[in-house]
PDB file of N, CA and C in Angstrom:
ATOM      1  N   UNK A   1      74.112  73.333 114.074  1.00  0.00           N
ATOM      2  CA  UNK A   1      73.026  74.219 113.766  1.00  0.00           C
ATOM      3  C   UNK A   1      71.939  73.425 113.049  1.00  0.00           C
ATOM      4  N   UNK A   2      70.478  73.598 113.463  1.00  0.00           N
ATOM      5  CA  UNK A   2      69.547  72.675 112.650  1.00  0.00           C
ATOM      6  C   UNK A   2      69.214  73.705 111.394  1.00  0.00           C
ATOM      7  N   UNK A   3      68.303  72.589 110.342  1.00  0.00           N
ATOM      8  CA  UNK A   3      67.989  73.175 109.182  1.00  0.00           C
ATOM      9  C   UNK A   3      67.377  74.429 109.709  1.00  0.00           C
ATOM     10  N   UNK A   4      66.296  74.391 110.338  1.00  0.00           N
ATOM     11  CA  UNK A   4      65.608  75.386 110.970  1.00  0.00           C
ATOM     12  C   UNK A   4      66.595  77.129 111.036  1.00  0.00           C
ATOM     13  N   UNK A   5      67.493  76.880 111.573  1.00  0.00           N
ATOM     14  CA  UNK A   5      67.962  78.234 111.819  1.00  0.00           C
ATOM     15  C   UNK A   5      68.952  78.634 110.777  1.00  0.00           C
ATOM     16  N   UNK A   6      69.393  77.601 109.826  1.00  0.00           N
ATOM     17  CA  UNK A   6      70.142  78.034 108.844  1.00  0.00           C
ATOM     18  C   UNK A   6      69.373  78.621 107.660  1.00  0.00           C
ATOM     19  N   UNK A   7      67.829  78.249 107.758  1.00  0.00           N
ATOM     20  CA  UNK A   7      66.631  78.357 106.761  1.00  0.00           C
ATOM     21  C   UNK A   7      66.600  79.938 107.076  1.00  0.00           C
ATOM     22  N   UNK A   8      66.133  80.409 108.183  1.00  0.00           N
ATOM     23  CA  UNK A   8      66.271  81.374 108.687  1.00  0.00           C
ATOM     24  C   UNK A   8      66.950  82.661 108.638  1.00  0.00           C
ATOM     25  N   UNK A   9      68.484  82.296 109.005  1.00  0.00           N
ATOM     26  CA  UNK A   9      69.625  83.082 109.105  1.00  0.00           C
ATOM     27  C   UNK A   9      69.330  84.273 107.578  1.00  0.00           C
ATOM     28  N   UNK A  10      69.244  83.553 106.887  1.00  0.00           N
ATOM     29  CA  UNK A  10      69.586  84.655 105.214  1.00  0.00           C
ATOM     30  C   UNK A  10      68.073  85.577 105.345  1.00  0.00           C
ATOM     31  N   UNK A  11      67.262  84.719 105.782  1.00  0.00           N
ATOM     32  CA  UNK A  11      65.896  85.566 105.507  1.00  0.00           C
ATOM     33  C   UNK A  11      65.997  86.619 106.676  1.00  0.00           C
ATOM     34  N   UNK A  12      66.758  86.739 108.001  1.00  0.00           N
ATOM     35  CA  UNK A  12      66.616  87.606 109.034  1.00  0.00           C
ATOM     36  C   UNK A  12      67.567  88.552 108.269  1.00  0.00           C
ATOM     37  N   UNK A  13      68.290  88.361 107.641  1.00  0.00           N
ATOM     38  CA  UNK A  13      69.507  89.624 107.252  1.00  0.00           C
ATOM     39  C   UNK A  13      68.261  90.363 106.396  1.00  0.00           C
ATOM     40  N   UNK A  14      67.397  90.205 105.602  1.00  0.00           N
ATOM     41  CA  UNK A  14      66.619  91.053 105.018  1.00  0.00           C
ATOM     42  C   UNK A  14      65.002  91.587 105.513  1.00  0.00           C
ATOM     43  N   UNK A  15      65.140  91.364 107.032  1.00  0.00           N
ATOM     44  CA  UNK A  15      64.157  92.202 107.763  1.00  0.00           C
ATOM     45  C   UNK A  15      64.220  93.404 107.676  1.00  0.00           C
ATOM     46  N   UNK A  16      65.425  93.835 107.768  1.00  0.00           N
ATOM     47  CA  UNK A  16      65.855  95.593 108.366  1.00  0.00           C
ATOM     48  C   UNK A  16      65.000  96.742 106.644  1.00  0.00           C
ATOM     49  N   UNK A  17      65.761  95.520 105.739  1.00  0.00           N
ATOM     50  CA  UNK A  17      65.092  95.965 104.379  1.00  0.00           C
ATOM     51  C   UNK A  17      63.778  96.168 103.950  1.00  0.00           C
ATOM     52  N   UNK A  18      63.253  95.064 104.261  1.00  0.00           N
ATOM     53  CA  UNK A  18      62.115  94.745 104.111  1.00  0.00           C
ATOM     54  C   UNK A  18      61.229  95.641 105.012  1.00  0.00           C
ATOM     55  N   UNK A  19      61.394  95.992 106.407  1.00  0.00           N
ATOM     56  CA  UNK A  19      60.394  97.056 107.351  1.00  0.00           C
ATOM     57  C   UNK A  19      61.253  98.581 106.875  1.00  0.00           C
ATOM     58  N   UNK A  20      62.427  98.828 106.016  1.00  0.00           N
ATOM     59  CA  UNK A  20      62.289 100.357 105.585  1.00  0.00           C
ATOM     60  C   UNK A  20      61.347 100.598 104.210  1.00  0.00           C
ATOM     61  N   UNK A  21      61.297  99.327 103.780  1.00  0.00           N
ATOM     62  CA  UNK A  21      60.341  99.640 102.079  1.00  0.00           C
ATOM     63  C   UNK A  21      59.107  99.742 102.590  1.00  0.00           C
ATOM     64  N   UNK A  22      58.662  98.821 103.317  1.00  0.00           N
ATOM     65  CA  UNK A  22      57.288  99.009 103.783  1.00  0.00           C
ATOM     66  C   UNK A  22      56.980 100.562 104.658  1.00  0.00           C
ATOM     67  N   UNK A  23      57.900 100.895 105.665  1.00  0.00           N
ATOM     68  CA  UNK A  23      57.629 102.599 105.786  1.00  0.00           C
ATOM     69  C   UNK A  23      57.675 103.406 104.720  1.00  0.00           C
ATOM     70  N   UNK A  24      58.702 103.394 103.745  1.00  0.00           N
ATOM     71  CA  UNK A  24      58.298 104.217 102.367  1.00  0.00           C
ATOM     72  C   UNK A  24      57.372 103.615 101.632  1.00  0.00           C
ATOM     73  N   UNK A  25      56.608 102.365 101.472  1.00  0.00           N
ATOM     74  CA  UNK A  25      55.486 102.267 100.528  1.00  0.00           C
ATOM     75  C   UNK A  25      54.171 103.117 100.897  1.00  0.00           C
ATOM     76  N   UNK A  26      54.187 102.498 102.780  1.00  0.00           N
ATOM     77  CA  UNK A  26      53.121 103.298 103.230  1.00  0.00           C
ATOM     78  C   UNK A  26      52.809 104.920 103.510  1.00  0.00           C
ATOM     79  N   UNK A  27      54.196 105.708 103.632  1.00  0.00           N
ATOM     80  CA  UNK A  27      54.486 107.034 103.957  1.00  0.00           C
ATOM     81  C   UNK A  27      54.198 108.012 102.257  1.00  0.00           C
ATOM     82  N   UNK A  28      54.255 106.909 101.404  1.00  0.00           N
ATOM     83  CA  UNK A  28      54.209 107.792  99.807  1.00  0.00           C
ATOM     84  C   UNK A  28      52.662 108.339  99.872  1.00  0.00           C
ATOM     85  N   UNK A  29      51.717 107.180 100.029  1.00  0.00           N
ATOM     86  CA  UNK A  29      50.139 107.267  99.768  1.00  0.00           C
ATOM     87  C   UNK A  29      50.006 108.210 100.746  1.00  0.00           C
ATOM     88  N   UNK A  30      50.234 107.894 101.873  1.00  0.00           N
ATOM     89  CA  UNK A  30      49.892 109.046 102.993  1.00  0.00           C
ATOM     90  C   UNK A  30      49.773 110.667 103.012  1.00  0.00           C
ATOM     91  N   UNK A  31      51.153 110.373 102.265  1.00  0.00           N
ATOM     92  CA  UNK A  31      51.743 112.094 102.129  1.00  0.00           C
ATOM     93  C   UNK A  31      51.022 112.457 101.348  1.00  0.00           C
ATOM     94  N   UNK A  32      50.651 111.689 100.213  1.00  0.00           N
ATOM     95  CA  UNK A  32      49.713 112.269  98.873  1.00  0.00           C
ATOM     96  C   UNK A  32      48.174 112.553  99.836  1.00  0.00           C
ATOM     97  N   UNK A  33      47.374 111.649 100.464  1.00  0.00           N
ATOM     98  CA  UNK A  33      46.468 111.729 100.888  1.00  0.00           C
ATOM     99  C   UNK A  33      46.195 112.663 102.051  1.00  0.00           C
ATOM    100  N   UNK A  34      46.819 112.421 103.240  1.00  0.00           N
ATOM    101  CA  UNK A  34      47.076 113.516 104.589  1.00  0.00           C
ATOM    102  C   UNK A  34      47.790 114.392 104.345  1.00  0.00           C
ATOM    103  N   UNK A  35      49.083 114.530 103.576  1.00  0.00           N
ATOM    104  CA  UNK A  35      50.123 115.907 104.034  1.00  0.00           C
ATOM    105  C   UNK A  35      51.117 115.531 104.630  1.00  0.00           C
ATOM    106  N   UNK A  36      51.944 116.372 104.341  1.00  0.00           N
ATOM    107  CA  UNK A  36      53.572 115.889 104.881  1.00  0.00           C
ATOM    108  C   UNK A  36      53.614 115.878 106.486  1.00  0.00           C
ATOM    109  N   UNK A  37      52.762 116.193 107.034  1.00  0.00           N
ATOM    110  CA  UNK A  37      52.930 115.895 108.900  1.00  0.00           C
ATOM    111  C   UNK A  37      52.457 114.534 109.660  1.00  0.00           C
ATOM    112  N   UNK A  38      51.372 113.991 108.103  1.00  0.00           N
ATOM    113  CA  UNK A  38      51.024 112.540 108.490  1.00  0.00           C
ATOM    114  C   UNK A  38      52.199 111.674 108.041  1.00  0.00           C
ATOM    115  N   UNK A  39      53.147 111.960 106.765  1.00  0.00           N
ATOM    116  CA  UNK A  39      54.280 111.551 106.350  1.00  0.00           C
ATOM    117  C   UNK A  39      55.518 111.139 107.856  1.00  0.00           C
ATOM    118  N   UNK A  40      55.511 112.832 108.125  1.00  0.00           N
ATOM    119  CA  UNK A  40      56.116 112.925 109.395  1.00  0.00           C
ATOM    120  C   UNK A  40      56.444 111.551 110.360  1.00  0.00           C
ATOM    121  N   UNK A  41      55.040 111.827 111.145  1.00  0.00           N
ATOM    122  CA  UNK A  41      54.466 111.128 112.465  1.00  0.00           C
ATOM    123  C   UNK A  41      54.799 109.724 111.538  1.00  0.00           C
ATOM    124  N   UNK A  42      54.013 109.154 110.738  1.00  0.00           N
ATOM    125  CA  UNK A  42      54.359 107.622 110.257  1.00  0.00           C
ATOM    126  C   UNK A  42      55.920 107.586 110.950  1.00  0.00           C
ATOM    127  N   UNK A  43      57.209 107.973 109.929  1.00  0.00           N
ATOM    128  CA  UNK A  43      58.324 107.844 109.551  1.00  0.00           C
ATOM    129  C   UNK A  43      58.746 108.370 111.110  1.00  0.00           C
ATOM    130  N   UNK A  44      58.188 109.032 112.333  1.00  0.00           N
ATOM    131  CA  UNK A  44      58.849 109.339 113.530  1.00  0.00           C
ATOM    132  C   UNK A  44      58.109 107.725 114.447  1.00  0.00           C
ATOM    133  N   UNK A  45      57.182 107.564 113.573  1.00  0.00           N
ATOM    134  CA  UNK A  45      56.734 106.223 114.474  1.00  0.00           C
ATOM    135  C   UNK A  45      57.786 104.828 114.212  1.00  0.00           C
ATOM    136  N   UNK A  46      57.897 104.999 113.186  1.00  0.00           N
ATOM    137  CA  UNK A  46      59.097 103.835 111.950  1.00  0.00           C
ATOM    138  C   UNK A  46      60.201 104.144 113.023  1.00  0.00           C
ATOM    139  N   UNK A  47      60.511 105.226 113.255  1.00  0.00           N
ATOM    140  CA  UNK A  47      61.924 105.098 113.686  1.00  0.00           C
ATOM    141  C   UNK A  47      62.195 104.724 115.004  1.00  0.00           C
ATOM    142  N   UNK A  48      60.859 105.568 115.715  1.00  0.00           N
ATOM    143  CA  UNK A  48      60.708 104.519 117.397  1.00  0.00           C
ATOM    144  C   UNK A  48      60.404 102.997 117.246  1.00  0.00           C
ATOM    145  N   UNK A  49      59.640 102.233 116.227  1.00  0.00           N
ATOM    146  CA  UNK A  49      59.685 101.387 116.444  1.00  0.00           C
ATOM    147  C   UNK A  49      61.079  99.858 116.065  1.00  0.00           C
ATOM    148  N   UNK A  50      61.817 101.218 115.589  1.00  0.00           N
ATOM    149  CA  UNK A  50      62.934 100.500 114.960  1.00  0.00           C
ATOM    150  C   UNK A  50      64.457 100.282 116.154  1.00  0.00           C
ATOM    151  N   UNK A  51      63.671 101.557 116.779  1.00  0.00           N
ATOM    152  CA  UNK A  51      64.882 101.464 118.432  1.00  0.00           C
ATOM    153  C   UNK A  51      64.631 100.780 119.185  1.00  0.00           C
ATOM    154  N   UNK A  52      63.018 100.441 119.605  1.00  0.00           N
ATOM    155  CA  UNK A  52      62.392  99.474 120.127  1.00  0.00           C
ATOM    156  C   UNK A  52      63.223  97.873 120.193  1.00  0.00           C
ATOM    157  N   UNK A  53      62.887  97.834 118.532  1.00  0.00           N
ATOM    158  CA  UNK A  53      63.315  96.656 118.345  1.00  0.00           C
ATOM    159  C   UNK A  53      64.959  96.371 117.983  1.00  0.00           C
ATOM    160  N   UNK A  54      65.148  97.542 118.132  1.00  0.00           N
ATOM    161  CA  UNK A  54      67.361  97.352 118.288  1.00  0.00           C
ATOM    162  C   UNK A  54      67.645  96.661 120.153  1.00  0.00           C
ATOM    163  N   UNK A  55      66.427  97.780 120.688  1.00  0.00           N
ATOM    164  CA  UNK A  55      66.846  97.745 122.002  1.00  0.00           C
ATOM    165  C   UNK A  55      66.644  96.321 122.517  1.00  0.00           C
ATOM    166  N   UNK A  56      65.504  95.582 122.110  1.00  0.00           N
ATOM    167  CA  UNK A  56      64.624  94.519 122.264  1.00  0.00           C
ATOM    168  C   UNK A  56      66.147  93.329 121.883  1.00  0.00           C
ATOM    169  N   UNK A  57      66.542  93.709 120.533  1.00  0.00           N
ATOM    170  CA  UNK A  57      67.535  92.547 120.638  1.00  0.00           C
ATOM    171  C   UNK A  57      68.954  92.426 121.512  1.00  0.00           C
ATOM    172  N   UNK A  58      69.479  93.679 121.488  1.00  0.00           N
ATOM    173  CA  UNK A  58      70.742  93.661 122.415  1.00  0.00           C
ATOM    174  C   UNK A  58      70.337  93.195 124.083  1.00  0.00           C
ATOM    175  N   UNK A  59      68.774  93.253 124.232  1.00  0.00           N
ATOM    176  CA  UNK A  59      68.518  93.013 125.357  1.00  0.00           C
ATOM    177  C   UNK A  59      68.519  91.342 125.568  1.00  0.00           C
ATOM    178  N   UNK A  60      67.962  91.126 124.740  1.00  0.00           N
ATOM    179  CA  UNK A  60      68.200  89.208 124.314  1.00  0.00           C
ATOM    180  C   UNK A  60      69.418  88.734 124.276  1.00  0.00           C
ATOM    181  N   UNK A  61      70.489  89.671 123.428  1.00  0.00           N
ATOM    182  CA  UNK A  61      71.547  88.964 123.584  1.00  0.00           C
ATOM    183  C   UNK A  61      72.222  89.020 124.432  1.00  0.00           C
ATOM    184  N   UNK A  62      72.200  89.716 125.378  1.00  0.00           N
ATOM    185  CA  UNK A  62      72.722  90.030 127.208  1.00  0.00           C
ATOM    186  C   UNK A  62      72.307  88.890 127.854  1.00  0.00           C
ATOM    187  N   UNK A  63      70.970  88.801 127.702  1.00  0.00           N
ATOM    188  CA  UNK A  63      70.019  87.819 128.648  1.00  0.00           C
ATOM    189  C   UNK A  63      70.483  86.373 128.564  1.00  0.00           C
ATOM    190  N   UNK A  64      70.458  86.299 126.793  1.00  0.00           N
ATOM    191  CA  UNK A  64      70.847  84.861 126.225  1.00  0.00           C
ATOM    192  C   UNK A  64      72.043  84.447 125.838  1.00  0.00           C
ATOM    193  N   UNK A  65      73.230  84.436 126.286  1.00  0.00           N
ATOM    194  CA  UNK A  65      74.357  84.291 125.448  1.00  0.00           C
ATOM    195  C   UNK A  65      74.443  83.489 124.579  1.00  0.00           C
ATOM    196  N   UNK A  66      73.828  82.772 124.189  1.00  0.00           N
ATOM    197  CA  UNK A  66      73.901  81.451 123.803  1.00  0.00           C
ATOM    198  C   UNK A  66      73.161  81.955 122.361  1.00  0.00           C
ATOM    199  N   UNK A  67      72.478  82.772 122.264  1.00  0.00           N
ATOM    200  CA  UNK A  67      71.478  83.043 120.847  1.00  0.00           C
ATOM    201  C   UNK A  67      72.625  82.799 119.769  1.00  0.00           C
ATOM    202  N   UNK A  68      71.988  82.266 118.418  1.00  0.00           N
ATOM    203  CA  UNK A  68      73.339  82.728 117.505  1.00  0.00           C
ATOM    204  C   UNK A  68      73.532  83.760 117.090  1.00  0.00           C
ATOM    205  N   UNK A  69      74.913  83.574 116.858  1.00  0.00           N
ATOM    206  CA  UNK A  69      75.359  84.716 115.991  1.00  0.00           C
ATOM    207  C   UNK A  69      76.106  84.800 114.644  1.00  0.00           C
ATOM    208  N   UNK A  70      76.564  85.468 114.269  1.00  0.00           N
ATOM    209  CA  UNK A  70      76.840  85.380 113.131  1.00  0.00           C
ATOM    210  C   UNK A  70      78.056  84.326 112.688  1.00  0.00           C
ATOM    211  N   UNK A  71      78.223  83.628 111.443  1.00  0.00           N
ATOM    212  CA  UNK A  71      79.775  82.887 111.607  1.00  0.00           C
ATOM    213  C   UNK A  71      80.548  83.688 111.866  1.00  0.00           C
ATOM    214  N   UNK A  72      80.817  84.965 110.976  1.00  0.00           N
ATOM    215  CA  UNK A  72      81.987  85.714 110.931  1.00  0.00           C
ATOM    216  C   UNK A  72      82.936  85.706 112.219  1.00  0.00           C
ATOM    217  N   UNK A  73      81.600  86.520 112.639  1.00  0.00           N
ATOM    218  CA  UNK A  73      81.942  87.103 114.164  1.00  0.00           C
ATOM    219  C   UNK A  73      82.188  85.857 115.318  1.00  0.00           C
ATOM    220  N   UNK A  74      81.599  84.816 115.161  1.00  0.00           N
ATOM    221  CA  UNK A  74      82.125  83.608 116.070  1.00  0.00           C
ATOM    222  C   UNK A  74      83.100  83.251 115.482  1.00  0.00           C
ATOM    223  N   UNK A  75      83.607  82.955 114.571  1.00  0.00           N
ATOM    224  CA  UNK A  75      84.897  82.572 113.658  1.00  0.00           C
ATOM    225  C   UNK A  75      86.282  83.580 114.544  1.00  0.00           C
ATOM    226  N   UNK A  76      85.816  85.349 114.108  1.00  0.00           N
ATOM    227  CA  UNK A  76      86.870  86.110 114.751  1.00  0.00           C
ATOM    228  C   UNK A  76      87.041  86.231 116.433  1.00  0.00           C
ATOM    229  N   UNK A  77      85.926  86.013 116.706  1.00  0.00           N
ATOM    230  CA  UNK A  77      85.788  85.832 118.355  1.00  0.00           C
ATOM    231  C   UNK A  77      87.039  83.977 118.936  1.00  0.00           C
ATOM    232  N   UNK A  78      86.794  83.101 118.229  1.00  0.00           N
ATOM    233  CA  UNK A  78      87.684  82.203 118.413  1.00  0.00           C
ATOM    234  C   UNK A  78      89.245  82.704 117.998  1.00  0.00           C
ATOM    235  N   UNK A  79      89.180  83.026 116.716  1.00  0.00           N
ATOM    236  CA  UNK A  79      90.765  83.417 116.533  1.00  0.00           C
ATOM    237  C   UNK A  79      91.347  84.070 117.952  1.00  0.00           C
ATOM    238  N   UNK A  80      90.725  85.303 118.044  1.00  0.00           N
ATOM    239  CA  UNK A  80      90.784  85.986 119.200  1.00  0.00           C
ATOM    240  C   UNK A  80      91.330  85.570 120.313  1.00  0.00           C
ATOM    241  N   UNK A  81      90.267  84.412 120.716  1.00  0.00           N
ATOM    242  CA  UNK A  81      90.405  83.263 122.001  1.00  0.00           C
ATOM    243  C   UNK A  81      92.128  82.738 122.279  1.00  0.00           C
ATOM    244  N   UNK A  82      92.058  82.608 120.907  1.00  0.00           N
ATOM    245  CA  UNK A  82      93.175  81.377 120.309  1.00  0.00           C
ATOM    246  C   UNK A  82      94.523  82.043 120.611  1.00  0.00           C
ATOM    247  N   UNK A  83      94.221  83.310 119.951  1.00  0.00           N
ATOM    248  CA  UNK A  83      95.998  84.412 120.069  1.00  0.00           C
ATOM    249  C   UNK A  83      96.096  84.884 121.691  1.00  0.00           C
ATOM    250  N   UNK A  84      94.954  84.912 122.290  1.00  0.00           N
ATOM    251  CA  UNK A  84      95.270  85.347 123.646  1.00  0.00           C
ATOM    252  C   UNK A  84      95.720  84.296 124.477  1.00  0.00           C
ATOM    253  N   UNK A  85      95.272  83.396 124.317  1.00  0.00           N
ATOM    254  CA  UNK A  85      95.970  82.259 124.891  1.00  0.00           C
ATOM    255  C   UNK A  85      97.393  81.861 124.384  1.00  0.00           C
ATOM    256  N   UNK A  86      97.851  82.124 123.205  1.00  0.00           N
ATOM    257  CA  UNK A  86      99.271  81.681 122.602  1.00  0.00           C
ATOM    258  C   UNK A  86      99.812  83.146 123.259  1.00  0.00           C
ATOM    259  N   UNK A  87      99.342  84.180 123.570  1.00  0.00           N
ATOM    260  CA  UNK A  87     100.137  85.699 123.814  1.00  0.00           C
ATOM    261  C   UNK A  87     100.380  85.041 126.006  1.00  0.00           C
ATOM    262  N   UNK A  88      99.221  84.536 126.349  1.00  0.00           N
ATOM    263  CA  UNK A  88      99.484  84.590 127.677  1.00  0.00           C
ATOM    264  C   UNK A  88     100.475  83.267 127.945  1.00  0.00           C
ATOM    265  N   UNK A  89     100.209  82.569 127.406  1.00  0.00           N
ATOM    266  CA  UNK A  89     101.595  81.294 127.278  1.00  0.00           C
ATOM    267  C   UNK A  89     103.007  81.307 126.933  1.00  0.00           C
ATOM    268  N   UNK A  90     103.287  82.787 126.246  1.00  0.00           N
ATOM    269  CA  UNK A  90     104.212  83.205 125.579  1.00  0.00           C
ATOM    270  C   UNK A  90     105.028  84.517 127.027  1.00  0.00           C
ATOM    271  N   UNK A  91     104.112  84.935 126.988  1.00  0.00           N
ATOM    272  CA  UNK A  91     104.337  85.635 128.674  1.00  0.00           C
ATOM    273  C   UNK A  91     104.597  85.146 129.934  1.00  0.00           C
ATOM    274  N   UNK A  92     103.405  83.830 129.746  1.00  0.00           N
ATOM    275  CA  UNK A  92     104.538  83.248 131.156  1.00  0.00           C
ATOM    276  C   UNK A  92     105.712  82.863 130.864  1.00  0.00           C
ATOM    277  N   UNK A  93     106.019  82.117 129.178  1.00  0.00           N
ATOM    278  CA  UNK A  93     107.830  81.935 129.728  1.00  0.00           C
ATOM    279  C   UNK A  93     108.645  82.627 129.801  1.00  0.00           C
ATOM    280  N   UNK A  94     108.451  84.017 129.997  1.00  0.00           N
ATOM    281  CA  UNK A  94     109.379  84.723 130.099  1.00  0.00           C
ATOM    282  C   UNK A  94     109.119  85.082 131.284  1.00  0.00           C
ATOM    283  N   UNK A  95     107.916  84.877 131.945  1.00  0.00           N
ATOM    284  CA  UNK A  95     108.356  85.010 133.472  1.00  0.00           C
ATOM    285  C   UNK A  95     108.586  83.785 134.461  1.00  0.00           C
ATOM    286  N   UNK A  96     108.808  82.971 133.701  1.00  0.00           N
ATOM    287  CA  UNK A  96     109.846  81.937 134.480  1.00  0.00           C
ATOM    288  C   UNK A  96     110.803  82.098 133.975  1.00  0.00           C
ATOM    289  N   UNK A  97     110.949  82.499 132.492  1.00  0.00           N
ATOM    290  CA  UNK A  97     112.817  82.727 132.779  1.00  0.00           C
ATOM    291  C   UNK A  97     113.165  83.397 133.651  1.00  0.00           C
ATOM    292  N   UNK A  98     112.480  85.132 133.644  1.00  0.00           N
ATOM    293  CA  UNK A  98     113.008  85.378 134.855  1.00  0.00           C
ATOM    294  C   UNK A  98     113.192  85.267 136.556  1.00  0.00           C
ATOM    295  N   UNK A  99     111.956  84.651 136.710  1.00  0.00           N
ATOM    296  CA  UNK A  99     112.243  84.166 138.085  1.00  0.00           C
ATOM    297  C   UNK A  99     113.131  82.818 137.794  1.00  0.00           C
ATOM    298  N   UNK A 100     113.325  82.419 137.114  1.00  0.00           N
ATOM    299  CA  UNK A 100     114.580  81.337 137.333  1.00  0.00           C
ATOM    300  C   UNK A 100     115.800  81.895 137.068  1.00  0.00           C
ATOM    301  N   UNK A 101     116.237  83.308 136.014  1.00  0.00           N
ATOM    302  CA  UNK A 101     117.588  84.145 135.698  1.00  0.00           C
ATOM    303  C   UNK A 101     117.584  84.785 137.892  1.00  0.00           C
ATOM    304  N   UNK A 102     116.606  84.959 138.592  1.00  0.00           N
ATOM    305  CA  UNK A 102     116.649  85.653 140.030  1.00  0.00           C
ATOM    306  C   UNK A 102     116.732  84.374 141.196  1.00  0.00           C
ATOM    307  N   UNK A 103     116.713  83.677 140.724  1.00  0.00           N
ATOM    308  CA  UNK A 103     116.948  82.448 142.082  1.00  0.00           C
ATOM    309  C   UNK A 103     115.550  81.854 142.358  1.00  0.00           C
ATOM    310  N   UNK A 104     114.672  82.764 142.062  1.00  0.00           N
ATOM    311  CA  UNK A 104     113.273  82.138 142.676  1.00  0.00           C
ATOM    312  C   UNK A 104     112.793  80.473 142.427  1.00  0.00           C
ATOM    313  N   UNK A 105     113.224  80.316 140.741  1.00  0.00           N
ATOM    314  CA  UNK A 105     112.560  78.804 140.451  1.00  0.00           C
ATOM    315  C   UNK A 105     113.748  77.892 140.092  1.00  0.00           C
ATOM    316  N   UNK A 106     113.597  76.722 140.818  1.00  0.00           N
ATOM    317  CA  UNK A 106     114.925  75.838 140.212  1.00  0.00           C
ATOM    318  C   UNK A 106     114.626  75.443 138.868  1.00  0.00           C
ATOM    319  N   UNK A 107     115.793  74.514 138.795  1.00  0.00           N
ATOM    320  CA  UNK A 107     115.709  74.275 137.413  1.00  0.00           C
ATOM    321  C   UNK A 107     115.248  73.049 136.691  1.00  0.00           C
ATOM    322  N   UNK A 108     114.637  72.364 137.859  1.00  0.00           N
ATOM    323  CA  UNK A 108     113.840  70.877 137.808  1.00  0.00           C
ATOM    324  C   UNK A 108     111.913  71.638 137.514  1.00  0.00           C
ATOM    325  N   UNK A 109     111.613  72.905 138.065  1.00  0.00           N
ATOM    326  CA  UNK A 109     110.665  73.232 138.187  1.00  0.00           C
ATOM    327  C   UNK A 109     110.437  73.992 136.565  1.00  0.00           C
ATOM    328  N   UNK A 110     111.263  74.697 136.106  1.00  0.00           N
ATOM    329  CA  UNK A 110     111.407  75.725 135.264  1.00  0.00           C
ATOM    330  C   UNK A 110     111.509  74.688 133.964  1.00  0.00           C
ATOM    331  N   UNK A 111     112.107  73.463 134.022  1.00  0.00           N
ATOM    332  CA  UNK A 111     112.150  72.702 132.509  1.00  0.00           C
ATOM    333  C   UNK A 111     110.491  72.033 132.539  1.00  0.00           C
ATOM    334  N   UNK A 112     109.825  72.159 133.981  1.00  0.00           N
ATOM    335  CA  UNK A 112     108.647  71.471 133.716  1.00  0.00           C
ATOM    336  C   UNK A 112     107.638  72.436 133.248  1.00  0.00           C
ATOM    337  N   UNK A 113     107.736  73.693 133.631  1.00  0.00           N
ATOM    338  CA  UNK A 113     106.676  74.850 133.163  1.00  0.00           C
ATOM    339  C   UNK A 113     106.781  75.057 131.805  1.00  0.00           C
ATOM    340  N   UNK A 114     108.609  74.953 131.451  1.00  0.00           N
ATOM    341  CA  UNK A 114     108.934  75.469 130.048  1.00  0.00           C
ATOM    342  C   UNK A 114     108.066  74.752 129.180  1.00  0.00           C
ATOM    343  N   UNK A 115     108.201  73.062 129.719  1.00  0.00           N
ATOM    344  CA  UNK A 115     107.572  72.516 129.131  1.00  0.00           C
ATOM    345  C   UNK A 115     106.405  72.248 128.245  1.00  0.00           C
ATOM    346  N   UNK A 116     105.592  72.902 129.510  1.00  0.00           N
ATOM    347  CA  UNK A 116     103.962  72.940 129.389  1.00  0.00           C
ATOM    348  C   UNK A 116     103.418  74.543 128.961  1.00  0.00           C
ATOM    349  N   UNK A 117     104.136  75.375 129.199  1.00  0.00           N
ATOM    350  CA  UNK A 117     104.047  76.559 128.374  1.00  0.00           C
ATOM    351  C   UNK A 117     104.474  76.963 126.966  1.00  0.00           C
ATOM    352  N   UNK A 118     105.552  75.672 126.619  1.00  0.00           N
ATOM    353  CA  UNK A 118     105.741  75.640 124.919  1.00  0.00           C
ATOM    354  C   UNK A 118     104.935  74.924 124.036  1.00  0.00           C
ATOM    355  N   UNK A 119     104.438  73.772 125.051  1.00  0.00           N
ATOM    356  CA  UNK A 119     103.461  73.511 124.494  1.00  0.00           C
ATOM    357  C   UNK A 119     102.065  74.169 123.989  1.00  0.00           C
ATOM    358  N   UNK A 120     101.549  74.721 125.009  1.00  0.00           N
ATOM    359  CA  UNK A 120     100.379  75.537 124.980  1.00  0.00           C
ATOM    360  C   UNK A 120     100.837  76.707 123.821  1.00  0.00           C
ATOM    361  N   UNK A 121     101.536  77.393 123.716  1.00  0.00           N
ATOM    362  CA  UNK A 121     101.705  77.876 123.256  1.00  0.00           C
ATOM    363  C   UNK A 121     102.266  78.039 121.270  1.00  0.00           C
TER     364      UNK A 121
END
């Protein structure tokens, strides 16, 4: 990751904050000045433009897989990776035991899978 996006990362977590204070700084004067329907419309505009820009990013991250993301979530997304692969390695040897307990796999074939599936696993 360059400096650039790690500079970044902390200051994007406090956008979401930062554009709701600014709709309540601007919606206070308003209401005092126009009336609670200019209050309204502001705070119904705030909120379309806030779906806008939800929609705007899930659309990026479809497009881009590659954008970053968070550690956490890449951290638990690998664990993830990691147990499904030790769960599907763990499954095939039991289905070479049993096709070798049914006749299907000899037993020159079955010490070589065991092999490479205890490993992986």
């Amino acid at each position: 990751m360059s400096d650039t996006t790690q500079e970044r990362e902390p200051l994007a977590r406090f956008i979401p904050w930062a554009v709701l204070g600014v709709a309540v700084l601007v919606a206070i004067p308003l209401g005092v000045v126009r009336g609670a329907a200019t209050v309204a419309l502001w705070l119904a505009f705030a909120l379309l433009a806030s779906a806008v820009l939800l929609f705007w990013e899930s659309l990026r991250s479809l497009i881009d897989p590659s954008a970053p993301v968070e550690e956490e979530e890449d951290e638990a997304s690998r664990l993830a990776a990691v147990e499904a692969r030790k769960n599907s390695a763990l499954r095939a040897l039991k289905d070479i035991a049993f096709e070798r307990s049914i006749g299907r796999l000899g037993e020159d074939d079955y010490a070589e899978l065991e092999a490479r599936y205890r490993a992986e696993a």
